[in-house]
Structure formats: structure tokens, C-alpha cells
N, C-alpha and C. Protein backbone atom coordinates (compact mmCIF):
# COMPACT_ATOMS: atom_id res chain seq x y z
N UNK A 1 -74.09 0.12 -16.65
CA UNK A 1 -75.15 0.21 -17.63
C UNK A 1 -75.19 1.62 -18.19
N UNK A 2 -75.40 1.52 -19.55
CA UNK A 2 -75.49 2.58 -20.11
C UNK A 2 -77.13 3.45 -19.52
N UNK A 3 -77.50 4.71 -20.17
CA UNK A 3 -78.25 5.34 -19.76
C UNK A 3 -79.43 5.07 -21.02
N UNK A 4 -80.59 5.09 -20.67
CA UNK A 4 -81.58 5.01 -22.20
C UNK A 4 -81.42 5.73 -23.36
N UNK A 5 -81.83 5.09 -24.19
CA UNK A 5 -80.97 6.41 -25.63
C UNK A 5 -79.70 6.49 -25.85
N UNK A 6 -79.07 5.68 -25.12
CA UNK A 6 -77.65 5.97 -25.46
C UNK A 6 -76.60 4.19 -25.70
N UNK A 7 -77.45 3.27 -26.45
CA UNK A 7 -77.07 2.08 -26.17
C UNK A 7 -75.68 1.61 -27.11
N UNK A 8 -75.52 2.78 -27.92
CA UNK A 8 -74.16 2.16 -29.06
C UNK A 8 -73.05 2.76 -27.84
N UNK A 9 -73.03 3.76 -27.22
CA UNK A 9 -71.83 4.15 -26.74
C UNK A 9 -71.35 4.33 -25.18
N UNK A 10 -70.38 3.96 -24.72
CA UNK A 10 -69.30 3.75 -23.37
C UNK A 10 -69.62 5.26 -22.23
N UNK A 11 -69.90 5.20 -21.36
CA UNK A 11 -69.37 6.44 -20.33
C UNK A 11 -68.16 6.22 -20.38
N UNK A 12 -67.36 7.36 -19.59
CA UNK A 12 -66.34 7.64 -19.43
C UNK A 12 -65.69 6.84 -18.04
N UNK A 13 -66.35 6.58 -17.20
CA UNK A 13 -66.62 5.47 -16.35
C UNK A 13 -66.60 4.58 -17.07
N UNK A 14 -67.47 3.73 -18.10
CA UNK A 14 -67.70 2.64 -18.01
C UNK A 14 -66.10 2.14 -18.72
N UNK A 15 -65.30 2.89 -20.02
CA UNK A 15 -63.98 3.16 -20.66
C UNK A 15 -63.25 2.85 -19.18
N UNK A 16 -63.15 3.54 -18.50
CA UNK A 16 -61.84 3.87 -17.20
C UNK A 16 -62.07 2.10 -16.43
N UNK A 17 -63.16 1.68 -16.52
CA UNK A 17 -63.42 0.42 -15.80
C UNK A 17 -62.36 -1.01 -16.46
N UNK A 18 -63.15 -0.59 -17.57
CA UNK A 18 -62.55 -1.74 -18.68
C UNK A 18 -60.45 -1.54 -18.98
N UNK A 19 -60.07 -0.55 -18.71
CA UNK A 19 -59.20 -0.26 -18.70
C UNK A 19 -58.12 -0.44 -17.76
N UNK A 20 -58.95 -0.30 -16.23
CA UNK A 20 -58.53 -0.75 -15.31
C UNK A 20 -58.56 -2.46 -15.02
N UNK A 21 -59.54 -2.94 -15.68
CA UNK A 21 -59.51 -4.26 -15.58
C UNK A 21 -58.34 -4.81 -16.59
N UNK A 22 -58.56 -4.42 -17.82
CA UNK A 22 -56.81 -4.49 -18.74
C UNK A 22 -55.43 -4.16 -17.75
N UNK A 23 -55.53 -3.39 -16.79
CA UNK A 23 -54.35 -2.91 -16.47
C UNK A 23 -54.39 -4.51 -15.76
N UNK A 24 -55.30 -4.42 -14.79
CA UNK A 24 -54.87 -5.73 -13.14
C UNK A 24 -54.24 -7.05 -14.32
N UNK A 25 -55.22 -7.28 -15.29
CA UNK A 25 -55.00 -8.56 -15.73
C UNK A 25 -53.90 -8.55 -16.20
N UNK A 26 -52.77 -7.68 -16.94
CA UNK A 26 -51.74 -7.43 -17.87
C UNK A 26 -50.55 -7.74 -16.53
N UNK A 27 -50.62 -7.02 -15.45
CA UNK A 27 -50.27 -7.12 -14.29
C UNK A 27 -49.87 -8.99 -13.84
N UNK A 28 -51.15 -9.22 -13.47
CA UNK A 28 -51.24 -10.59 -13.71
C UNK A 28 -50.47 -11.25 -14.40
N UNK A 29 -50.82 -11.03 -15.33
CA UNK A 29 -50.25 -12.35 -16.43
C UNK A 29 -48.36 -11.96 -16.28
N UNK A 30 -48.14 -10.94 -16.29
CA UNK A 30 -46.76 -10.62 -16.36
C UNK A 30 -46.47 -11.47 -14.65
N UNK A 31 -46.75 -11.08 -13.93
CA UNK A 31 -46.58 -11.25 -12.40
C UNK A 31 -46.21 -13.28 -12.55
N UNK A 32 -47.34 -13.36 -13.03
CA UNK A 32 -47.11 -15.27 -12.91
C UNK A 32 -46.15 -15.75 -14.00
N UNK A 33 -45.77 -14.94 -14.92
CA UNK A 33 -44.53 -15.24 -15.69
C UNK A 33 -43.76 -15.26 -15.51
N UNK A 34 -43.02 -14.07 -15.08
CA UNK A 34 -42.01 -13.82 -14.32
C UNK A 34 -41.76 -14.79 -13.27
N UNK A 35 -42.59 -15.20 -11.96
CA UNK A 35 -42.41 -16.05 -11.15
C UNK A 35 -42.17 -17.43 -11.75
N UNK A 36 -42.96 -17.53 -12.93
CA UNK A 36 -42.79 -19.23 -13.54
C UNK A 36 -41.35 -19.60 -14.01
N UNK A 37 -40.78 -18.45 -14.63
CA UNK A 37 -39.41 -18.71 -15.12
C UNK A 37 -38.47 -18.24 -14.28
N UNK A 38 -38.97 -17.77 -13.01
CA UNK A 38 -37.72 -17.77 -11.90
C UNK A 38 -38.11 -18.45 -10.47
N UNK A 39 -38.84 -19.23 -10.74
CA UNK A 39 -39.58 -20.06 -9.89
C UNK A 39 -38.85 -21.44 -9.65
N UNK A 40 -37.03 -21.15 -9.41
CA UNK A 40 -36.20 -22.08 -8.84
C UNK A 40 -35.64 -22.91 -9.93
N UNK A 41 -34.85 -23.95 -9.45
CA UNK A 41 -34.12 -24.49 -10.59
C UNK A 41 -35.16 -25.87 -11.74
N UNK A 42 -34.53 -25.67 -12.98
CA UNK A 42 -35.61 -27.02 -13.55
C UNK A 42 -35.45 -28.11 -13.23
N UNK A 43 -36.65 -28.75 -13.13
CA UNK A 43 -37.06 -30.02 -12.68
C UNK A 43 -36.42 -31.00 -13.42
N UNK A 44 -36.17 -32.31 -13.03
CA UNK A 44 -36.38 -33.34 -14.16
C UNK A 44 -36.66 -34.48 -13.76
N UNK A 45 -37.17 -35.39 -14.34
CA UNK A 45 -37.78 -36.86 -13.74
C UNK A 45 -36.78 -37.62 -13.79
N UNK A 46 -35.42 -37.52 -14.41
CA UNK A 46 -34.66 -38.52 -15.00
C UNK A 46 -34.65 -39.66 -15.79
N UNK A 47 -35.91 -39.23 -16.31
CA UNK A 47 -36.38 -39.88 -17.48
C UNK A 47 -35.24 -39.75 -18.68
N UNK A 48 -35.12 -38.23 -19.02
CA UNK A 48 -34.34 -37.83 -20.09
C UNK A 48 -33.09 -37.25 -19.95
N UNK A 49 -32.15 -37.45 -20.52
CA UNK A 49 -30.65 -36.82 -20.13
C UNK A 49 -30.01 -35.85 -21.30
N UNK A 50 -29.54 -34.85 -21.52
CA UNK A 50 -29.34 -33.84 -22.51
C UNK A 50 -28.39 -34.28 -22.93
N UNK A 51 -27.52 -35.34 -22.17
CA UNK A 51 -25.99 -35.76 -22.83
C UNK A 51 -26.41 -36.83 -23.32
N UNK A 52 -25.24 -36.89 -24.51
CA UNK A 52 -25.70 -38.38 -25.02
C UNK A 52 -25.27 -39.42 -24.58
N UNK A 53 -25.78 -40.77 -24.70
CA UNK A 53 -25.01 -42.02 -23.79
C UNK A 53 -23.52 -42.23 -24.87
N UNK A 54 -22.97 -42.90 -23.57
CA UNK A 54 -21.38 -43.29 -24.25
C UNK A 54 -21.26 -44.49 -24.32
């Protein structure tokens, strides 16, 4: 929370918070990407086949 009288603008704390929360989440999102696209070989139901029938 800001301090009284001062409601348009950020501490320097409150900046470093929000920033740090940008960092974890950026972290995040990269972290579960990375794992998703190397997260073993692709699946398939054998529903669909990439070759065509003969």
C-alpha cells in the first residue's frame, strides 16, 4: 500500500515486487515450455497416419 497523499505513484518496493513477480512468472512459463516440447516422444492415437494409404 501506498502511503496517504501519495495515491498516483509506486514505492520503490512496491516497482521491485511487481518485477520480481514478472521475473518468477516469465521463468514459469518458459520452464513448462521447454518441458512440454521435450517432454518425450509424440503421442498418437492411431487414429491418423502422416503416410498416405496405398
Amino acid at each position: 500500500m501506498s502511503a496517504p497523499g501519495k495515491e498516483g505513484t509506486t514505492g520503490f518496493g512496491e516497482r521491485l515486487e511487481i518485477l520480481g513477480l514478472r521475473a518468477v512468472l516469465l521463468a514459469y512459463w518458459g520452464t513448462a515450455s521447454v518441458l512440454s516440447r521435450c517432454g518425450g516422444k509424440p503421442r498418437s492415437n492411431g487414429g491418423e497416419s502422416v503416410h498416405p494409404k496405398r
